[in-house]
PDB file of N, CA and C in Angstrom:
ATOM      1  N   UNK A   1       0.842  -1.177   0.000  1.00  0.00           N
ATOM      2  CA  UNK A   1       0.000   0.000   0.000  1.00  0.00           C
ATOM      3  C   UNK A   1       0.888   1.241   0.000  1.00  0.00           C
ATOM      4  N   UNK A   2       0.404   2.133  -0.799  1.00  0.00           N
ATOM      5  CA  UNK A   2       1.262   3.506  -0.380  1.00  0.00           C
ATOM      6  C   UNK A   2       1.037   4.460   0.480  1.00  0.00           C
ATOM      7  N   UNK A   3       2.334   4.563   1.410  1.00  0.00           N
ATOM      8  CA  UNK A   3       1.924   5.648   2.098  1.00  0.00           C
ATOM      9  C   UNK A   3       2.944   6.951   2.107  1.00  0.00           C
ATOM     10  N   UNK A   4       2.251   8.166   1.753  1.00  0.00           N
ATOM     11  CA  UNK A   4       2.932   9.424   1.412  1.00  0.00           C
ATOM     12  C   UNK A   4       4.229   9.652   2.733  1.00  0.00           C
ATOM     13  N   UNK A   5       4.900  10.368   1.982  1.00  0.00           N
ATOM     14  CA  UNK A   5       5.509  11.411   2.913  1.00  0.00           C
ATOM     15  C   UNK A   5       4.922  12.218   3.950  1.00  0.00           C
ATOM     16  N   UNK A   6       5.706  12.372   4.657  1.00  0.00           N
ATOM     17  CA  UNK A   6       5.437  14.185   5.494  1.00  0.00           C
ATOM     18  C   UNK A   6       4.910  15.149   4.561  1.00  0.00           C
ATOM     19  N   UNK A   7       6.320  15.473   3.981  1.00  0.00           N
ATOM     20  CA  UNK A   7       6.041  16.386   2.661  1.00  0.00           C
ATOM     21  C   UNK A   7       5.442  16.387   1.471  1.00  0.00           C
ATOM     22  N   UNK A   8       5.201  15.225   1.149  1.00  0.00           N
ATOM     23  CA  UNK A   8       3.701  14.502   0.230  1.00  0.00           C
ATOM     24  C   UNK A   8       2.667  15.335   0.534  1.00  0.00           C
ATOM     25  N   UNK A   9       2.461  14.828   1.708  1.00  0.00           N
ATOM     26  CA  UNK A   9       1.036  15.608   2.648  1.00  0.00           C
ATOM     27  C   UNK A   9       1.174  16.798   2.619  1.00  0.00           C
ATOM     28  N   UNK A  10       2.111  17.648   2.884  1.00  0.00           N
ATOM     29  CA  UNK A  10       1.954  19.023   3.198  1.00  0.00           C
ATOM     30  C   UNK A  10       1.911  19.617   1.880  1.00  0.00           C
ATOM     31  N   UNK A  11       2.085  19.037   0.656  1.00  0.00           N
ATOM     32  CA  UNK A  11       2.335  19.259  -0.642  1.00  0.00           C
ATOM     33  C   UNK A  11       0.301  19.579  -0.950  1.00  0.00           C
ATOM     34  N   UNK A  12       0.210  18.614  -1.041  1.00  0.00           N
ATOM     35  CA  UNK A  12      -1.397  18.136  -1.001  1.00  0.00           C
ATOM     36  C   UNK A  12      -2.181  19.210  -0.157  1.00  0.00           C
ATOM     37  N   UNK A  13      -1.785  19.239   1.007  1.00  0.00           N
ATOM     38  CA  UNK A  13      -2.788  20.155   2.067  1.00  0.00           C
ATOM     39  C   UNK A  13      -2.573  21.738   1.298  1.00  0.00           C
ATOM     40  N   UNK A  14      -1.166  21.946   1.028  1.00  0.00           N
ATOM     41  CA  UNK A  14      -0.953  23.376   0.465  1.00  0.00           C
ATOM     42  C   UNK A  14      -1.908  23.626  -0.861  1.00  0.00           C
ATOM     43  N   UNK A  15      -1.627  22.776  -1.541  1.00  0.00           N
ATOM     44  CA  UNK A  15      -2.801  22.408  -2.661  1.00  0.00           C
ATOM     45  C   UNK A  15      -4.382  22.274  -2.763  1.00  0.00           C
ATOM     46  N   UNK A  16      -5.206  21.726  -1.579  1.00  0.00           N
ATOM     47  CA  UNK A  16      -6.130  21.948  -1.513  1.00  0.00           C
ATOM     48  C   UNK A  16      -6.501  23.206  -0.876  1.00  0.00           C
ATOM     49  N   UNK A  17      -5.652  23.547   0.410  1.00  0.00           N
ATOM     50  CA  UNK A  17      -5.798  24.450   0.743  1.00  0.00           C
ATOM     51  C   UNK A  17      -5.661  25.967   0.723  1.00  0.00           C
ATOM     52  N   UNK A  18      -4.133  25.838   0.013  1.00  0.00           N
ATOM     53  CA  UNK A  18      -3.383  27.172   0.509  1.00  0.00           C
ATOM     54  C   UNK A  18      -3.441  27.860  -0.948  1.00  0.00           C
ATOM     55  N   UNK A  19      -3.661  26.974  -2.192  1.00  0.00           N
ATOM     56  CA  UNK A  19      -3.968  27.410  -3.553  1.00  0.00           C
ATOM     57  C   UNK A  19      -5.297  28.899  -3.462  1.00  0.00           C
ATOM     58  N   UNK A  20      -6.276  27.772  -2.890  1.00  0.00           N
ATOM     59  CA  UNK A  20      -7.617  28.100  -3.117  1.00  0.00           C
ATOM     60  C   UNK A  20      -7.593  29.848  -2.279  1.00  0.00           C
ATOM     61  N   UNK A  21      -7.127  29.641  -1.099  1.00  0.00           N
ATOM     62  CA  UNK A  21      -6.882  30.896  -0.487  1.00  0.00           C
ATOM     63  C   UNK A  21      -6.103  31.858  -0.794  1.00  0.00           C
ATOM     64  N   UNK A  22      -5.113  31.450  -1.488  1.00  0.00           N
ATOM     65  CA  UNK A  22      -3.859  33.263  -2.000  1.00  0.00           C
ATOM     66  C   UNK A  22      -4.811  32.981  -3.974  1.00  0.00           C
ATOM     67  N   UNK A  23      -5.551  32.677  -3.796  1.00  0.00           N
ATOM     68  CA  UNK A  23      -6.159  32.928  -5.220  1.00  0.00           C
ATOM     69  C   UNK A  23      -7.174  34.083  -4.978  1.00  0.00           C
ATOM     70  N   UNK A  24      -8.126  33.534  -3.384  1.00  0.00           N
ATOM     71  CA  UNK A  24      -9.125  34.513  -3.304  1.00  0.00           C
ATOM     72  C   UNK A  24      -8.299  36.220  -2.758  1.00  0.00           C
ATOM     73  N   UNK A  25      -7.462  35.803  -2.001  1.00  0.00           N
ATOM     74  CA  UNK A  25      -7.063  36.729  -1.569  1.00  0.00           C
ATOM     75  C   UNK A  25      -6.512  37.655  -3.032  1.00  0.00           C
ATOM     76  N   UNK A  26      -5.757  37.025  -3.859  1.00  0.00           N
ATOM     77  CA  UNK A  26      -5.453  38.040  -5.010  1.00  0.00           C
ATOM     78  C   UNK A  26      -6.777  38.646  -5.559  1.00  0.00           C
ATOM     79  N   UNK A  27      -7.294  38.242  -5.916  1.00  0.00           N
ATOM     80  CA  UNK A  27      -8.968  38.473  -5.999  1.00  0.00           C
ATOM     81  C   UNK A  27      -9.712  39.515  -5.601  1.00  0.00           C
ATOM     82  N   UNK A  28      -9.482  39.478  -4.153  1.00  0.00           N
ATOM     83  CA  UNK A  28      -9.789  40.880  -3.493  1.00  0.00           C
ATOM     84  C   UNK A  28      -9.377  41.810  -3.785  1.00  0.00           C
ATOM     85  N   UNK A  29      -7.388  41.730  -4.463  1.00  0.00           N
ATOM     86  CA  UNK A  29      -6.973  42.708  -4.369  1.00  0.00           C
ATOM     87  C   UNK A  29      -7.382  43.194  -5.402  1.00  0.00           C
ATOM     88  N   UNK A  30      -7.647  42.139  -6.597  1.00  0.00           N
ATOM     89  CA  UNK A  30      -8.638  42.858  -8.094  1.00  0.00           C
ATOM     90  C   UNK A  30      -9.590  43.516  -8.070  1.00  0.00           C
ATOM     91  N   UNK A  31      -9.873  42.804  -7.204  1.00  0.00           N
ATOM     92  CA  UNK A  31     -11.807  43.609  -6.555  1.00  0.00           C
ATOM     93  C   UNK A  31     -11.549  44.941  -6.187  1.00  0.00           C
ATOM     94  N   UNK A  32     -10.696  45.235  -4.897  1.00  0.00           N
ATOM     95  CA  UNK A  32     -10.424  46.439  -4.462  1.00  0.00           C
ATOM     96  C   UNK A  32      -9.839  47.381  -5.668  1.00  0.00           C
ATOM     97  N   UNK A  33      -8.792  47.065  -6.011  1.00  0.00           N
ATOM     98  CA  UNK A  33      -7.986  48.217  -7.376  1.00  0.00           C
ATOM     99  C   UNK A  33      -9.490  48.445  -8.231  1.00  0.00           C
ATOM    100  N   UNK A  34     -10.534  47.941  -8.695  1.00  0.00           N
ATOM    101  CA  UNK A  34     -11.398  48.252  -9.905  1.00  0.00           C
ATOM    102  C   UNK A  34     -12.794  48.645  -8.832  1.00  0.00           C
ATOM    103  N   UNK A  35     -12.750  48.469  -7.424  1.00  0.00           N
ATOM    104  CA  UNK A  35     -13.783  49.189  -7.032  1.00  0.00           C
ATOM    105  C   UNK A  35     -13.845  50.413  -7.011  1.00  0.00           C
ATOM    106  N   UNK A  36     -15.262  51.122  -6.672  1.00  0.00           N
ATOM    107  CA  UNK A  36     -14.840  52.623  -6.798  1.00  0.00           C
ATOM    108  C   UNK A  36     -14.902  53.204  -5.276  1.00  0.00           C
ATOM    109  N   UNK A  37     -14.495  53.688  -4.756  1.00  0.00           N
ATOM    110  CA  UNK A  37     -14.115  54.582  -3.452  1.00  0.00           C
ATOM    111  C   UNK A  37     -14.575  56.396  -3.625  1.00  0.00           C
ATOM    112  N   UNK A  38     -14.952  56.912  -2.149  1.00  0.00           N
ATOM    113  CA  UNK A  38     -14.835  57.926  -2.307  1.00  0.00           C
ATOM    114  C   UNK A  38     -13.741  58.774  -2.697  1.00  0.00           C
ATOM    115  N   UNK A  39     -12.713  58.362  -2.288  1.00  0.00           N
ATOM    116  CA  UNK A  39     -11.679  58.647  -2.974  1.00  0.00           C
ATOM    117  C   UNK A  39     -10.467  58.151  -3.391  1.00  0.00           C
ATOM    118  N   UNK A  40      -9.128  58.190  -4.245  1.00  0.00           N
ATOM    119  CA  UNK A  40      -8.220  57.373  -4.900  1.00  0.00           C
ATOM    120  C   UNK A  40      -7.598  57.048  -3.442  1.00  0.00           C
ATOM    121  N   UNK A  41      -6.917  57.824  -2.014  1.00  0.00           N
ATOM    122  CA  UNK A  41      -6.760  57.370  -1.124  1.00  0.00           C
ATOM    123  C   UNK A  41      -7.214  56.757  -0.321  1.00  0.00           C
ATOM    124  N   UNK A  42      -8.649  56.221  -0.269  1.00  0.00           N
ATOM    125  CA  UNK A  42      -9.169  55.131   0.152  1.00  0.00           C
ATOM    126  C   UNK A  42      -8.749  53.421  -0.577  1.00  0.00           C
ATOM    127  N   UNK A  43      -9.023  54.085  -1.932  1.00  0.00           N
ATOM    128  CA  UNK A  43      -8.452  52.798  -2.470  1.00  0.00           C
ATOM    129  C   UNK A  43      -7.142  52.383  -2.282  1.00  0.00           C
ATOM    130  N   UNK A  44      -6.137  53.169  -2.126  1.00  0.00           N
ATOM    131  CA  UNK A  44      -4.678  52.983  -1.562  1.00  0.00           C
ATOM    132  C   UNK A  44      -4.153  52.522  -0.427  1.00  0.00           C
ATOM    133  N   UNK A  45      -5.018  52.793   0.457  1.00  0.00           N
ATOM    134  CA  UNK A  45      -4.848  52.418   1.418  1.00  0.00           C
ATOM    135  C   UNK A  45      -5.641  50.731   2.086  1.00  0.00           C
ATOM    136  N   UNK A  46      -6.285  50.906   1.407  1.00  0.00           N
ATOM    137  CA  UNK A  46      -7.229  48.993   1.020  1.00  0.00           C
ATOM    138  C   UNK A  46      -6.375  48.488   0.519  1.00  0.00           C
ATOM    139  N   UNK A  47      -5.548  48.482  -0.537  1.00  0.00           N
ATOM    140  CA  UNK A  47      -5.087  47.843  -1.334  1.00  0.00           C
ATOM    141  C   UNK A  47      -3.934  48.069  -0.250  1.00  0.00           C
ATOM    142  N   UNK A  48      -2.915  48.659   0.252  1.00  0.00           N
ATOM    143  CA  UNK A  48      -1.726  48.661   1.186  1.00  0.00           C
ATOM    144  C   UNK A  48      -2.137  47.452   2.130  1.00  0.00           C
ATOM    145  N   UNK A  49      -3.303  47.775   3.062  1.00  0.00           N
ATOM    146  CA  UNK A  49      -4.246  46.875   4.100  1.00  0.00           C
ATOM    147  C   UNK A  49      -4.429  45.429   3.527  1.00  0.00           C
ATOM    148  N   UNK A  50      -4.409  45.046   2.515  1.00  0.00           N
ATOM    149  CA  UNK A  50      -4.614  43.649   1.575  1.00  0.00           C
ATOM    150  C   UNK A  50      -3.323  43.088   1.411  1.00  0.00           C
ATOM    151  N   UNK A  51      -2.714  44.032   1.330  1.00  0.00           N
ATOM    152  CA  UNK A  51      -1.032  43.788   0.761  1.00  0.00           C
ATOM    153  C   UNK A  51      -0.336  42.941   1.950  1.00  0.00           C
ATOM    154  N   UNK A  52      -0.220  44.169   2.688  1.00  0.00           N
ATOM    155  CA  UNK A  52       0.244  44.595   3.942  1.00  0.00           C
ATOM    156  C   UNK A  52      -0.256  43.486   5.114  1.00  0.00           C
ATOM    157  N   UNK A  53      -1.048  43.242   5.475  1.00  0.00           N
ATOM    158  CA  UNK A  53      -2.089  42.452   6.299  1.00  0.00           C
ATOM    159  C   UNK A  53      -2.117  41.044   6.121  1.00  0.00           C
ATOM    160  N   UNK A  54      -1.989  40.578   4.763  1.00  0.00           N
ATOM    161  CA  UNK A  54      -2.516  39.502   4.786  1.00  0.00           C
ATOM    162  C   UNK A  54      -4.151  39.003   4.562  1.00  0.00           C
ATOM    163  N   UNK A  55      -4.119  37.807   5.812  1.00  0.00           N
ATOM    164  CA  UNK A  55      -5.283  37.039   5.817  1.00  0.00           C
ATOM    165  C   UNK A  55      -6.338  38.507   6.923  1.00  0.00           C
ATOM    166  N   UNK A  56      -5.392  38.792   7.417  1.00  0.00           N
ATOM    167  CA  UNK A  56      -6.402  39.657   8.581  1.00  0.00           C
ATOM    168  C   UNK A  56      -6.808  40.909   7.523  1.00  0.00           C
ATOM    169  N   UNK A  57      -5.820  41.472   6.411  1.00  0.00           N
ATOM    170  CA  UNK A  57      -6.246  42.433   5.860  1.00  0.00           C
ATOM    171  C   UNK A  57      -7.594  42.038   4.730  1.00  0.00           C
ATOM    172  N   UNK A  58      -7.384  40.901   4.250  1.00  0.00           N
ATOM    173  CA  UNK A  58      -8.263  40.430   3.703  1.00  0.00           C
ATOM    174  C   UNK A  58      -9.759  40.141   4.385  1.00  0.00           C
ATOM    175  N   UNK A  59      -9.909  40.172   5.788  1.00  0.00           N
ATOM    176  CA  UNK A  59     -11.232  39.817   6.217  1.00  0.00           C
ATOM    177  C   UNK A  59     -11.605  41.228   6.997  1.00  0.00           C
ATOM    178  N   UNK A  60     -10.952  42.104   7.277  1.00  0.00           N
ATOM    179  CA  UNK A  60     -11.170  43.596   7.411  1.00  0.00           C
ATOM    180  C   UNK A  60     -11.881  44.013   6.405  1.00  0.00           C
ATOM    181  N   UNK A  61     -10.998  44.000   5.042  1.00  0.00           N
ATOM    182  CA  UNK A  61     -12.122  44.631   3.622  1.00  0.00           C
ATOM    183  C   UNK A  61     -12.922  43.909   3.840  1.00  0.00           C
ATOM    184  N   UNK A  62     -13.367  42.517   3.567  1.00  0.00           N
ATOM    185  CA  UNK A  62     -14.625  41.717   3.385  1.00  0.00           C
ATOM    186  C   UNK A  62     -15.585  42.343   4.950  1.00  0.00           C
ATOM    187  N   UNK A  63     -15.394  42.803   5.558  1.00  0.00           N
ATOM    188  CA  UNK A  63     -15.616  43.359   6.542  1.00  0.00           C
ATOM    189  C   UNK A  63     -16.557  44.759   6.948  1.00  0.00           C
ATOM    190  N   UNK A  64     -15.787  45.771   5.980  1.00  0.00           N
ATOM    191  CA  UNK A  64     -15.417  46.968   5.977  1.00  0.00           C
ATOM    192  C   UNK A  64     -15.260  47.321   5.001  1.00  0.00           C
ATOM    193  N   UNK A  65     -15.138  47.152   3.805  1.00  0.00           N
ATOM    194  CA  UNK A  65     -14.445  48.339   3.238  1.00  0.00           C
ATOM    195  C   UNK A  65     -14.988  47.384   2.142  1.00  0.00           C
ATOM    196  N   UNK A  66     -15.455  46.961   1.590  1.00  0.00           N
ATOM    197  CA  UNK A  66     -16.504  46.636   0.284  1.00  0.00           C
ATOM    198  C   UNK A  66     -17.624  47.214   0.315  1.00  0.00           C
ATOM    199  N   UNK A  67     -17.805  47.483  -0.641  1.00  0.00           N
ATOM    200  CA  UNK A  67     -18.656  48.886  -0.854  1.00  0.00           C
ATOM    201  C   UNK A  67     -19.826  48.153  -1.506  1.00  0.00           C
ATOM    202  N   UNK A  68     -21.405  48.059  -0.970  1.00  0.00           N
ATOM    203  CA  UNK A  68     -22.356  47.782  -0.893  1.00  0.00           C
ATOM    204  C   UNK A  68     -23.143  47.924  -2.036  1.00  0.00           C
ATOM    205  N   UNK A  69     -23.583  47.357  -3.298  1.00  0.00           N
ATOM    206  CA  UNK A  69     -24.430  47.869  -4.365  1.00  0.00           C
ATOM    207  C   UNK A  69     -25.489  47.352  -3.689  1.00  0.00           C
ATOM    208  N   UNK A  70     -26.329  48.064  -4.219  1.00  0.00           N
ATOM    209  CA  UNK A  70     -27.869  47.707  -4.303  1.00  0.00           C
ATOM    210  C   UNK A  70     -28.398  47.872  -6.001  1.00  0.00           C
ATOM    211  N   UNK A  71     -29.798  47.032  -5.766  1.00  0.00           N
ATOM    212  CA  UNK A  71     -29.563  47.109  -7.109  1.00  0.00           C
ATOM    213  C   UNK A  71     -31.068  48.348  -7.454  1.00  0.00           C
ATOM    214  N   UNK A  72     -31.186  48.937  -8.567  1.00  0.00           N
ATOM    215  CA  UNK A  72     -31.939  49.815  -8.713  1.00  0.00           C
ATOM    216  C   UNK A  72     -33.398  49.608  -8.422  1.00  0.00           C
ATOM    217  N   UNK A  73     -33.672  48.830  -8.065  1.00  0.00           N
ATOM    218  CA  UNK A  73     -35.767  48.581  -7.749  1.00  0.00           C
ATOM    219  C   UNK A  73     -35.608  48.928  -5.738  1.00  0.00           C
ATOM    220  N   UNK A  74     -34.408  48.321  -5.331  1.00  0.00           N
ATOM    221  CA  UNK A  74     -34.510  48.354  -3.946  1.00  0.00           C
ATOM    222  C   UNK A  74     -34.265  49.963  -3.669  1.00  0.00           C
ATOM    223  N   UNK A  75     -33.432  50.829  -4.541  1.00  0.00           N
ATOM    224  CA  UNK A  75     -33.043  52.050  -4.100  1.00  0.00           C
ATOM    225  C   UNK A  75     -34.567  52.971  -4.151  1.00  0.00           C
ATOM    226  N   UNK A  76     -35.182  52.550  -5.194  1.00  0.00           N
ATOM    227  CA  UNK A  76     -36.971  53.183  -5.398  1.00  0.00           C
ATOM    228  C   UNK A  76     -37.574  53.109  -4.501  1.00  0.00           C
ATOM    229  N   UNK A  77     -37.362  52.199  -3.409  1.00  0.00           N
ATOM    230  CA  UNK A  77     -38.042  51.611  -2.034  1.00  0.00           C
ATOM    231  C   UNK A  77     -37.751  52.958  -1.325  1.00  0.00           C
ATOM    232  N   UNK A  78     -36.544  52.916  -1.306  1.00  0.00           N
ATOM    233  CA  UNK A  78     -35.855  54.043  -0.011  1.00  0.00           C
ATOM    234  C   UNK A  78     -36.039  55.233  -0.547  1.00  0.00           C
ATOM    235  N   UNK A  79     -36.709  55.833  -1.279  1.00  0.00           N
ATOM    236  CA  UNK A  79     -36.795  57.942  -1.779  1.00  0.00           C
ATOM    237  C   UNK A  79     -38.395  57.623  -1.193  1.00  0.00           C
ATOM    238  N   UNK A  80     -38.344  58.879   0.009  1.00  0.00           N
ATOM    239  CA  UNK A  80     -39.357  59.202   0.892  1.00  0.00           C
ATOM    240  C   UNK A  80     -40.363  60.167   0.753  1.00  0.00           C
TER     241      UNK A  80
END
């Protein structure tokens, strides 16, 4: 029967795991650079915070700092 390595395994775990996650995380940072912000230093500083941060900067924006669409029938709801 075969049985892997140490490093087999950690090969594999990085692979299921660690792929899937610095993919989303780049992702964000696509998301953030093409979102729109009140201003270009908001976006600079998200994108530093993503960079910079990591996994924690990454769940701050998902957090905070993604900017909310609604879509146009719900905004008709809200004018009073």
């Amino acid at each position: 029967m075969f049985q892997p390595t140490q490093s087999q395994s950690a090969l594999v775990l990085f692979l299921i795991v660690g792929v899937p996650l610095l993919l989303g995380w780049l992702g964000l940072i696509v998301q953030c650079a093409n979102a729109s912000f009140k201003s270009d230093g908001d976006k600079v500083a998200w994108i530093l915070i993503l960079v910079l941060l990591g996994p924690v900067g990454a769940a701050l924006y998902l957090i905070a700092g993604r900017t909310r669409q609604t879509r146009p029938a719900d905004r008709e709801k809200w004018v009073v």
